[in-house]
Protein backbone atom coordinates (compact mmCIF):
# COMPACT_ATOMS: atom_id res chain seq x y z
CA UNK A 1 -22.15 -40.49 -6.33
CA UNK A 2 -21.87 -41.84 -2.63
CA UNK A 3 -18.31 -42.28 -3.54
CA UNK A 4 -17.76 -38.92 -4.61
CA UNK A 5 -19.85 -37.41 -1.43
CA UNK A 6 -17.71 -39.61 0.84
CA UNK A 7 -13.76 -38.62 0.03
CA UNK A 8 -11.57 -36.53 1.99
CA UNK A 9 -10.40 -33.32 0.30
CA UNK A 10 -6.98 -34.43 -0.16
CA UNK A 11 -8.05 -37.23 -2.37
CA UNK A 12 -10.75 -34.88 -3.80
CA UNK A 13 -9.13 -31.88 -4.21
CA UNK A 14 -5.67 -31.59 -3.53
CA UNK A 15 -4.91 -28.44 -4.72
CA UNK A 16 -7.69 -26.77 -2.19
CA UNK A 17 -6.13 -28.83 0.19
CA UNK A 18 -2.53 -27.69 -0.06
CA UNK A 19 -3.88 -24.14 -0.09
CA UNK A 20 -5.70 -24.32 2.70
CA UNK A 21 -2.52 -26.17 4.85
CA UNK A 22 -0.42 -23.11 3.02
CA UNK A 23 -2.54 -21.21 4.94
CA UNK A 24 -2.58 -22.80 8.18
CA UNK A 25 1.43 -22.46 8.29
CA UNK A 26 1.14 -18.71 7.79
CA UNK A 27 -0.96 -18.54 10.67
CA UNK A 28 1.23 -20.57 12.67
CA UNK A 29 4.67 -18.89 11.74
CA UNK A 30 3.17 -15.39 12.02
CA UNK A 31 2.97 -12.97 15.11
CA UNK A 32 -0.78 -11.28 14.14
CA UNK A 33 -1.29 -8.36 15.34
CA UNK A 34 -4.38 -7.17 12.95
CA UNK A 35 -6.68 -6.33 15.38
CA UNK A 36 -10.00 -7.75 13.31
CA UNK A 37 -7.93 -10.90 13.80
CA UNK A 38 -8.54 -13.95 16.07
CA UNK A 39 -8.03 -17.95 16.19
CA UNK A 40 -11.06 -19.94 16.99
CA UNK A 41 -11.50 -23.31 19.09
CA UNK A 42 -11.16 -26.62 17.55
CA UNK A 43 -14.69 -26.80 18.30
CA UNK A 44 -16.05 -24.24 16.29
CA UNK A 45 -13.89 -25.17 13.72
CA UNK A 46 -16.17 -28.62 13.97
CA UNK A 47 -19.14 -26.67 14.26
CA UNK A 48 -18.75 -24.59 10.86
CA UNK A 49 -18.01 -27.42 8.92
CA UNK A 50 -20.63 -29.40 10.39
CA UNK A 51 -23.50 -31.01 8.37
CA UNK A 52 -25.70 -27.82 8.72
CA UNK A 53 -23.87 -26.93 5.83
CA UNK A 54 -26.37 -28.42 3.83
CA UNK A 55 -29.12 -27.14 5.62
CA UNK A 56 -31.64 -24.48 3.31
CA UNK A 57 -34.14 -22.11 5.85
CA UNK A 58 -35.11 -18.68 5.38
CA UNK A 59 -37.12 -16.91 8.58
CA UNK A 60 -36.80 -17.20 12.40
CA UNK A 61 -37.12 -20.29 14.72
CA UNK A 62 -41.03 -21.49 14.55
CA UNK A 63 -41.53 -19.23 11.54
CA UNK A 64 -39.47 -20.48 8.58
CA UNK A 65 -40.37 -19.20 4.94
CA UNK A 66 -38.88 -22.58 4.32
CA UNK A 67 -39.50 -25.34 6.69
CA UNK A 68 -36.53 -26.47 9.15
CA UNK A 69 -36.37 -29.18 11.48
CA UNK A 70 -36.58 -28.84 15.40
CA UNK A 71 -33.47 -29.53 15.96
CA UNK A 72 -31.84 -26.93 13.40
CA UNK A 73 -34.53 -24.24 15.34
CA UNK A 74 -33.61 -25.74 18.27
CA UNK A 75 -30.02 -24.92 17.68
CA UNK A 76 -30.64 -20.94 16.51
CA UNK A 77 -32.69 -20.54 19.92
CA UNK A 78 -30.01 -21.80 21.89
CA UNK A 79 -27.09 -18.99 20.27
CA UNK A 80 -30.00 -16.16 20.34
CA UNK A 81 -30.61 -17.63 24.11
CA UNK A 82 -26.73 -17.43 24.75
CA UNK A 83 -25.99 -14.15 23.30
CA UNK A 84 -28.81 -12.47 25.09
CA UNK A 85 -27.68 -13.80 28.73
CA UNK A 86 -24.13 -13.35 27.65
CA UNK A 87 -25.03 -8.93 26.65
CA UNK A 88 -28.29 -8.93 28.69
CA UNK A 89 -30.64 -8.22 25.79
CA UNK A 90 -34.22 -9.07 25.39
CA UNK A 91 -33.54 -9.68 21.86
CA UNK A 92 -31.27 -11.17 19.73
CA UNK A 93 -30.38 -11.72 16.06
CA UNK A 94 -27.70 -14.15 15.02
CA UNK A 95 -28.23 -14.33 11.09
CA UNK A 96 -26.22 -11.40 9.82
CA UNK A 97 -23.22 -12.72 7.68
CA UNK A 98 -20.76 -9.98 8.63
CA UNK A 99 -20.62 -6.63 11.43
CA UNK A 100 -21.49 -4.61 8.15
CA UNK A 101 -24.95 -6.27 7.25
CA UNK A 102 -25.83 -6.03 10.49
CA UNK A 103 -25.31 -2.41 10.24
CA UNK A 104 -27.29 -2.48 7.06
CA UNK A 105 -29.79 -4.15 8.02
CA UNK A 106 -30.50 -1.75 10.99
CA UNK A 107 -30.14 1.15 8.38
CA UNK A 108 -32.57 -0.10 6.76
CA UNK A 109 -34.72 -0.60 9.55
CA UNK A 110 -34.52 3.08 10.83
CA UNK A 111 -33.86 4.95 8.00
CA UNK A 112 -35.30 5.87 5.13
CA UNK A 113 -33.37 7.04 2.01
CA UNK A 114 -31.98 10.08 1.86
CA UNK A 115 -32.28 10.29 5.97
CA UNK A 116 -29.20 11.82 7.51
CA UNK A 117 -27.46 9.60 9.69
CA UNK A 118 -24.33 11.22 11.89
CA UNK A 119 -21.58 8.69 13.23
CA UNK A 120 -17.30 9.23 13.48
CA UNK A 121 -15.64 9.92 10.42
CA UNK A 122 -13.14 7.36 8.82
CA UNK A 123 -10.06 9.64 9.31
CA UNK A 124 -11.04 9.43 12.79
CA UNK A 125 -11.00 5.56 13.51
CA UNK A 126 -14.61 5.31 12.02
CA UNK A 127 -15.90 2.72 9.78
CA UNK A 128 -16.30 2.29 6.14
CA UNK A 129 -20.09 0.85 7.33
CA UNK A 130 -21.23 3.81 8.83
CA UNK A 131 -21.78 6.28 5.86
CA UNK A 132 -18.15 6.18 4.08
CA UNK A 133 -18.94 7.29 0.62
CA UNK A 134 -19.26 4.23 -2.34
CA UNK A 135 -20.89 2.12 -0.02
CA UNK A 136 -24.53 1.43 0.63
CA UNK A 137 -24.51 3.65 4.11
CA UNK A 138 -22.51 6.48 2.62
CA UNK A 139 -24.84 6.49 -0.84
CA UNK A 140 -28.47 5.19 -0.08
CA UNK A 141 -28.29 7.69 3.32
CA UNK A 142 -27.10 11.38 3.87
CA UNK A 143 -23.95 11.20 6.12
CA UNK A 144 -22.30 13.72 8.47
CA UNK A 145 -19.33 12.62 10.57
CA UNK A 146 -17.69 13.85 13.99
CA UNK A 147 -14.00 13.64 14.45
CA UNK A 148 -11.67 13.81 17.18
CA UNK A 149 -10.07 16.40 19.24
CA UNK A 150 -6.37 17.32 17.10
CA UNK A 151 -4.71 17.59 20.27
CA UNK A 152 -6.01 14.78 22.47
CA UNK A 153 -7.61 12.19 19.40
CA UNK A 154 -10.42 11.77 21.84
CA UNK A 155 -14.11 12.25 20.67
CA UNK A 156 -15.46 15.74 21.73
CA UNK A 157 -19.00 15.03 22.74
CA UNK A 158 -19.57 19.18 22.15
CA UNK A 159 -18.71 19.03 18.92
CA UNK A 160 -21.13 15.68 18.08
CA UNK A 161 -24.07 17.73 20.03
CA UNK A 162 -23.31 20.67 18.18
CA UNK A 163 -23.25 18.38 14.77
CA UNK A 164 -26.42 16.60 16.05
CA UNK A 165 -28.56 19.62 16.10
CA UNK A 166 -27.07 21.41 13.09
CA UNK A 167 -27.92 18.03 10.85
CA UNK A 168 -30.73 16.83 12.53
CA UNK A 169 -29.62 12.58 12.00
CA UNK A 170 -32.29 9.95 12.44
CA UNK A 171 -29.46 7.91 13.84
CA UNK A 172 -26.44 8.34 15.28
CA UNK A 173 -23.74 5.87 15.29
CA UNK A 174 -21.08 5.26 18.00
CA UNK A 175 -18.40 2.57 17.90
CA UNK A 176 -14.67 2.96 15.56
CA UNK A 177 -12.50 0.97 13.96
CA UNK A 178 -9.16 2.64 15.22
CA UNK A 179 -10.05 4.68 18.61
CA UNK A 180 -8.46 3.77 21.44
CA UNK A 181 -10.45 4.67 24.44
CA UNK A 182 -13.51 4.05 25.66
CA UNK A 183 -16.71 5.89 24.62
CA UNK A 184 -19.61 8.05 26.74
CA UNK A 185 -22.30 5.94 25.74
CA UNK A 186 -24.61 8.00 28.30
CA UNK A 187 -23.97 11.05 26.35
CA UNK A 188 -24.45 9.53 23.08
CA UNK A 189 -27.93 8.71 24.14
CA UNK A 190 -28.69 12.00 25.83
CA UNK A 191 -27.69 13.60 22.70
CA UNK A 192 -30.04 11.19 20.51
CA UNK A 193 -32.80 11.92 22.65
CA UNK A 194 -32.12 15.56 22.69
CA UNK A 195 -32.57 15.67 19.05
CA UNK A 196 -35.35 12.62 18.01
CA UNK A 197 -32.64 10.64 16.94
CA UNK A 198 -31.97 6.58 17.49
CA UNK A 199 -28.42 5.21 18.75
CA UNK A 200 -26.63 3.03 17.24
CA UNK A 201 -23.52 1.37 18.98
CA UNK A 202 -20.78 -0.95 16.72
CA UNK A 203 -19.18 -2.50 19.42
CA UNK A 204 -17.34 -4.90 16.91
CA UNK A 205 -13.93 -4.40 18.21
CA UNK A 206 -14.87 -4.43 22.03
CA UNK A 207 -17.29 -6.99 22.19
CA UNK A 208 -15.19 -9.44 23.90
CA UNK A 209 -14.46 -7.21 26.51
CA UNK A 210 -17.91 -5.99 26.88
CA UNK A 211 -19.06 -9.65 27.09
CA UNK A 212 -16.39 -9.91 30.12
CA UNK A 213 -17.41 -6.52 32.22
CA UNK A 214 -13.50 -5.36 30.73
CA UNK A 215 -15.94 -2.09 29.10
CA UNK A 216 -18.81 -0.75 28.90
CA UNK A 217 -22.10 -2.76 27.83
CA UNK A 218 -23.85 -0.05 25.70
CA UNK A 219 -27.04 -1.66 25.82
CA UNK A 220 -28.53 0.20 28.98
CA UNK A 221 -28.13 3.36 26.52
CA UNK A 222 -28.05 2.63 23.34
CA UNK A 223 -31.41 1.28 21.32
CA UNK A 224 -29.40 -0.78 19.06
CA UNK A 225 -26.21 -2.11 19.12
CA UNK A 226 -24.20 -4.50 16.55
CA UNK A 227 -21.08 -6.27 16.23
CA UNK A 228 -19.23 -9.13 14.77
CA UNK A 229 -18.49 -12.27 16.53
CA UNK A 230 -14.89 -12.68 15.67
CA UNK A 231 -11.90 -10.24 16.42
CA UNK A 232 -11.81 -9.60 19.86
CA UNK A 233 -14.84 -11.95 20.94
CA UNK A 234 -12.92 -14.89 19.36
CA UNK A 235 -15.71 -15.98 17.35
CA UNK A 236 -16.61 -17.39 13.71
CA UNK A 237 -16.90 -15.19 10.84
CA UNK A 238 -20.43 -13.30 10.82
CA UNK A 239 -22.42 -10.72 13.05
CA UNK A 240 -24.88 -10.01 15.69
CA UNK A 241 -27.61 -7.53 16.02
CA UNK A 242 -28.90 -6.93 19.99
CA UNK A 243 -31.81 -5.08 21.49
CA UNK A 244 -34.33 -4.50 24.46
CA UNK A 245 -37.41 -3.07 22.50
CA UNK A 246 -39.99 -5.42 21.21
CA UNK A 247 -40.97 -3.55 18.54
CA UNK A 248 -37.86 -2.47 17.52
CA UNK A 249 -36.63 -6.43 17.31
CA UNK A 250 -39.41 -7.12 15.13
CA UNK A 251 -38.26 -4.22 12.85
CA UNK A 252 -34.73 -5.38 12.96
CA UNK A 253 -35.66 -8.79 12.09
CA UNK A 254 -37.59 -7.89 9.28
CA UNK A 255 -34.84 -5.83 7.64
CA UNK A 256 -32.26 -8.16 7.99
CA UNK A 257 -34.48 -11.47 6.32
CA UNK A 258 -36.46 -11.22 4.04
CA UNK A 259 -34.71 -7.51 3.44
CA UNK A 260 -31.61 -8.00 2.97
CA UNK A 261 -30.59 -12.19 3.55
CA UNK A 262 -32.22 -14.98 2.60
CA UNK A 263 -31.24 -18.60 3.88
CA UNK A 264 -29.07 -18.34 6.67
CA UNK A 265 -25.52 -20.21 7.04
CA UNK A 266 -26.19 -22.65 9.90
CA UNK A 267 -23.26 -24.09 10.47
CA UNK A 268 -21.99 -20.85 11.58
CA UNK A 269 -24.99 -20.02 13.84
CA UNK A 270 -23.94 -23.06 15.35
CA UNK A 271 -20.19 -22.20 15.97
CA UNK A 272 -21.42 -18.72 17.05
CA UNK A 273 -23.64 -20.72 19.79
CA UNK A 274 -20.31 -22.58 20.39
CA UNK A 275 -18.43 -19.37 20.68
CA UNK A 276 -21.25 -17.73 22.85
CA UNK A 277 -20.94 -20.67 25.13
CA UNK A 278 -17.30 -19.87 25.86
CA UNK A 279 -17.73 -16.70 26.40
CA UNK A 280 -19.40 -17.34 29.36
CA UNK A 281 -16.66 -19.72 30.95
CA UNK A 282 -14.54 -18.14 33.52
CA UNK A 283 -11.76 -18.96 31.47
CA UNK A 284 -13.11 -15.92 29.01
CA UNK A 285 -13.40 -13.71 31.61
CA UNK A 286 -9.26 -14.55 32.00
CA UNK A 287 -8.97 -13.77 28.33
CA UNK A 288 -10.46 -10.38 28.66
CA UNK A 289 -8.43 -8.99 31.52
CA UNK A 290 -5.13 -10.55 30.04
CA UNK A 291 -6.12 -9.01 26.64
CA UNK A 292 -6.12 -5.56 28.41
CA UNK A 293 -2.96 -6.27 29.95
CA UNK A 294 -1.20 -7.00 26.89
CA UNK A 295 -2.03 -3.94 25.20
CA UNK A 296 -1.26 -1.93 27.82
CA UNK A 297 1.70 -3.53 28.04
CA UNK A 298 2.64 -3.55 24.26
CA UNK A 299 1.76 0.35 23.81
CA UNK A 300 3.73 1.25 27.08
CA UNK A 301 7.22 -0.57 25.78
CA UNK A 302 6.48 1.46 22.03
CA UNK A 303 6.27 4.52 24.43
CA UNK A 304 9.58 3.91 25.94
CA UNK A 305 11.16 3.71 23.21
CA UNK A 306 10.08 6.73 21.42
CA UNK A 307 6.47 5.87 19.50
CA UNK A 308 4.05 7.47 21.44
CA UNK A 309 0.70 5.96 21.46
CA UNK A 310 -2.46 8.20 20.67
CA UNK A 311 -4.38 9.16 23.19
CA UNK A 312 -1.80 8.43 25.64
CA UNK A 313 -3.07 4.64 26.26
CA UNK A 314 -6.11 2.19 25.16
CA UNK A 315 -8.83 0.88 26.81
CA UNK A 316 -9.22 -1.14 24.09
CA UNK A 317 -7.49 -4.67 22.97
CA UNK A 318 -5.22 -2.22 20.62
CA UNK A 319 -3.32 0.66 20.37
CA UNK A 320 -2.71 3.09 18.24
CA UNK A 321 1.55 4.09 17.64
CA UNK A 322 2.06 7.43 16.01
CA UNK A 323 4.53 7.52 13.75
CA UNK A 324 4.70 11.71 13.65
CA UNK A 325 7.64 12.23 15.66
CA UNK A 326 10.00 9.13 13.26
CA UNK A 327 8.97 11.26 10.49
CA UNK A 328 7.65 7.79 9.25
CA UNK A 329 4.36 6.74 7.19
CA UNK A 330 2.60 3.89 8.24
CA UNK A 331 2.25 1.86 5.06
CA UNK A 332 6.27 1.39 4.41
CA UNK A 333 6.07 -0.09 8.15
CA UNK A 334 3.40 -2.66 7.84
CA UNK A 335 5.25 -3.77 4.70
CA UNK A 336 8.49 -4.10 6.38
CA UNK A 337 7.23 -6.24 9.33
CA UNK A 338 4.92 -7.98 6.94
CA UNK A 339 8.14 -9.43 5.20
CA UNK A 340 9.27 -10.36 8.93
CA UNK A 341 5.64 -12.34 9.08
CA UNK A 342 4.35 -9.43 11.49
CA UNK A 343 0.82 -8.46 10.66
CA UNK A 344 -0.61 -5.11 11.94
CA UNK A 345 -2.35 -2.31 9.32
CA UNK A 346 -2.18 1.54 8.91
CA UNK A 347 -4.61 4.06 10.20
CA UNK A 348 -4.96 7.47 10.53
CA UNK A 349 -4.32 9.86 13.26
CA UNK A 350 -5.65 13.71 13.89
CA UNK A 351 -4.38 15.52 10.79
CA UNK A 352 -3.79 13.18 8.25
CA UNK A 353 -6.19 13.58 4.92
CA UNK A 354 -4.94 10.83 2.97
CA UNK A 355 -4.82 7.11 3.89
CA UNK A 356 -2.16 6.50 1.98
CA UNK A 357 -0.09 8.36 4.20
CA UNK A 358 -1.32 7.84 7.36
CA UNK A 359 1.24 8.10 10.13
CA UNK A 360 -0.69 5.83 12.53
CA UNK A 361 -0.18 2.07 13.50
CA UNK A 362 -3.01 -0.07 15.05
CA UNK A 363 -1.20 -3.34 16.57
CA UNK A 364 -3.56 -5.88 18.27
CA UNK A 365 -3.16 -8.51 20.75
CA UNK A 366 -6.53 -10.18 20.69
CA UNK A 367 -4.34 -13.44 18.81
CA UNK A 368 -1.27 -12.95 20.40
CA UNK A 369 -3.28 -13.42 23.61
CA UNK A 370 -5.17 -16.72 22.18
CA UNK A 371 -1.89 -18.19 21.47
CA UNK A 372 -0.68 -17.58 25.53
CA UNK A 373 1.45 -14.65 25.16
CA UNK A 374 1.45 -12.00 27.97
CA UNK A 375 3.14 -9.11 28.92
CA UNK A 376 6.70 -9.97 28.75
CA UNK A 377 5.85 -11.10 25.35
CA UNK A 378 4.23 -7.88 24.09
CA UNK A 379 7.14 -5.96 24.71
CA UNK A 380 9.17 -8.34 23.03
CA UNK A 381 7.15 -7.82 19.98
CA UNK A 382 6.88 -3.90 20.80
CA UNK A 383 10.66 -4.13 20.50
CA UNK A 384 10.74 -5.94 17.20
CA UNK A 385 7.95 -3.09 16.11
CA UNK A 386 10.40 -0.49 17.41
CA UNK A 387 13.39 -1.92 15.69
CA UNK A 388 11.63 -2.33 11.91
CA UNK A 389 10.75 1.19 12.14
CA UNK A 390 13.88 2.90 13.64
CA UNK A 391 15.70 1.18 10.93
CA UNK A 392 13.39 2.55 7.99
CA UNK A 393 13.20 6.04 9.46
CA UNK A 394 17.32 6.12 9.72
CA UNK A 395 17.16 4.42 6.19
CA UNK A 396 18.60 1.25 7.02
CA UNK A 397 17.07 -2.68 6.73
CA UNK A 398 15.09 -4.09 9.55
CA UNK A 399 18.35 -6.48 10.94
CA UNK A 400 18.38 -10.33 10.33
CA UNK A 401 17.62 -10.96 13.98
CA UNK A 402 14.03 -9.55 14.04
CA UNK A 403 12.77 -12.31 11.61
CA UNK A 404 14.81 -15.27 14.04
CA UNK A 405 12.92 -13.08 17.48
CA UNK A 406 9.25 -13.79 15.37
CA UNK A 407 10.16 -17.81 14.69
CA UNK A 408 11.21 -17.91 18.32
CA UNK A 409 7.97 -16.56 19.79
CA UNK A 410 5.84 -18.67 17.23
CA UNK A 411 8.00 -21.76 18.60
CA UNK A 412 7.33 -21.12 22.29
CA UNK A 413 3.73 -20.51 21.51
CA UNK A 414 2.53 -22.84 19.04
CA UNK A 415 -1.17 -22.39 17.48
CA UNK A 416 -1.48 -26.50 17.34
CA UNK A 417 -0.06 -28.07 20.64
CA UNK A 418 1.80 -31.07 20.14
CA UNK A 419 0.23 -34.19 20.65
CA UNK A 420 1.80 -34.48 23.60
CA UNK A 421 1.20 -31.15 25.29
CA UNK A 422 -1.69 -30.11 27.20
CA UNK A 423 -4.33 -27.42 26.07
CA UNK A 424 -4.19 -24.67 28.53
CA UNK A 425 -6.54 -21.40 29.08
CA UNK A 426 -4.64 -19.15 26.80
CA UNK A 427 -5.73 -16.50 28.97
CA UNK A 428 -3.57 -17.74 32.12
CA UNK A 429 -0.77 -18.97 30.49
CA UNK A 430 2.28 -17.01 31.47
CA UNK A 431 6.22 -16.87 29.61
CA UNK A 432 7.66 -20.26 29.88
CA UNK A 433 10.68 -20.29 31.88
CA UNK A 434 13.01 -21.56 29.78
């Protein structure tokens, strides 16, 4: 048995193994820009498949269903200690799994069934875990959704005041999946008060920035706010649940375990305490503002060559390409610069009904950025983008050179450094001159 416990996975598994290095190559020979996408440090890659893999506890620090040494309550109070300096919370819950238990788990706190919630519809940039029908928000709740302005995309705050006190929510949910710009969190909250509602705030795909004063911290307004600890905040897999009202926390923690988790996974509390820690390097702070930068930069060059962005811009680490004026669906797109190993997904934009053909395009640069690509990059890519889907719209085949342009880039800007190279702060790293 020790044997067995004791051998690499190669020797113990080699088909996992070979997967998993499959894998690893795709990463490093593609240009991501999926926006939920990120690549974590080497040291919460050591962290997650640490030996708190093996470690069972259900409850809080110093009040364990199941009992848990100091050290492993130790380690939980450190990442709730880090997140709440890094957001400036009074309370903190690292246990949820993913961004959408967290969201459950504050449903279930505020709400009870059959309670109307109100939050952005999905053909908006909303998300699936805000009351999208066939999942647990969108059947265990009543749901009414706000949209956007059809001429601008942005959120009309009238129109979610005029929804709030038709409906009458118990909660109201700000935060998207696919909006571009930043959000009125102040309003949001007047609104909630006006009409005996709580706020909610997802802040999933901002949360890096927020962490780095790059947007808005909703927590001065909102009375809850969640998010996941990867995409944009460059974190492990899982989610995070933040608030400054005592009784509220208590609430929150109760929902989450015993209400809807039992044990939780350790080893990633400890690479989110890992993660938490660098976000509160300088060297984050670098990320943030070059992440901004580069999706400025990559929606700009798409501009200037004929795909307007919606909204005009992003305040966000992505933007949003409309495809309306090529006459071009999204989905025939992302398959076509899937094939040239460029990830990025289709979303909709004001007007379109049916996700299957949606005419928007929501690029990323949150990985692009962790690999050391900046703005000369990003419109190298935007180019690439701009090329695939010319060429589809005029009928043609994306040309041979677009596939060489992505190995090229992946070359210069390797996920692994060689052995002999030194690790830089992605965030500073600039175009090599060569």
């Amino acid at each position: 048995m020790k044997q067995f416990l004791r051998q690499p996975l190669q020797a113990l598994d080699p088909d996992v193994a070979a997967l998993i290095a499959q894998e690893a190559q795709r990463q490093s020979d593609r240009l991501e820009l999926v926006a939920s996408e990120n690549h974590i440090s080497l040291a919460q890659r050591e962290a997650s498949g640490s030996v708190l893999a093996d470690t069972t506890v259900e409850g809080y620090p110093g009040a364990r269903f199941l009992a848990a040494s100091e050290g492993v309550d130790a380690l939980e109070q450190l990442a709730i200690d880090r997140a709440r300096r890094l957001f400036g919370a009074r309370f903190a819950n690292v246990q949820p799994h993913s961004g959408t238990q967290a969201n459950q788990a504050v449903l279930l706190a505020l709400l009870k069934p059959g309670d109307t919630l109100l939050s952005m519809d999905l053909r908006a940039g909303g998300h699936f875990s805000h009351g999208a029908a066939g999942t647990v928000s969108g059947d265990w709740y009543t749901a009414r959704h706000y949209g956007v302005d059809p001429r601008t995309g942005l959120i009309d705050a009238d129109e979610v005041l005029a929804l709030a006190r038709e409906h009458r929510p118990r909660l109201i949910i700000a935060g998207a999946s696919a909006y571009p710009r930043g959000i009125d969190f102040a309003r949001f909250a007047a609104i909630a008060r006006e009409v005996g509602a709580k706020l909610m705030v997802d802040m999933a795909h901002v949360a890096g920035l927020v962490a780095t004063g790059h947007f808005p911290n909703p927590l001065p307004h909102a009375d809850v706010v969640t998010t996941t600890t990867y995409k944009n905040f460059r974190g492990p897999r899982g989610g995070l649940i933040l608030c400054n009202d005592a009784d509220l926390a208590t609430r929150l923690d109760a929902a989450l375990c015993p209400g809807l988790q039992g044990t939780p996974l350790m080893h990633m509390i400890a690479a989110k305490a890992v993660a938490f820690g660098e976000a509160l390097q300088p060297a984050f702070h670098a990320y943030g503002a070059q992440v901004l930068r580069n999706a400025r930069a990559l929606g700009a060059a798409l501009e200037a060559r004929g795909i307007p962005q919606l909204t005009g811009g992003t305040d966000v680490p992505f933007t949003v390409a409309d495809l309306r004026p090529l006459g071009l669906h999204a989905a025939p797109l992302v398959r076509a610069l899937d094939a040239l190993q460029v990830g990025c997904n289709a979303v909709p934009v004001p007007g379109d009904t049916d996700f299957q053909f949606a005419h928007g395009l929501r690029t990323g640069v949150s990985a692009l950025t962790t690999r050391g690509m900046a703005e000369a990059e990003c419109a190298t890519i935007a180019g690439i983008v701009a090329d695939t889907a010319q060429a589809l719209a005029s009928g043609l085949l994306p040309s041979a050179g677009a596939a060489d342009a992505v190995r090229a880039l992946c070359r210069r800007f390797p996920l692994v450094p060689s052995p002999a190279e030194p690790i830089s702060s992605p965030s500073t790293s600039r175009s090599p001159s060569r």
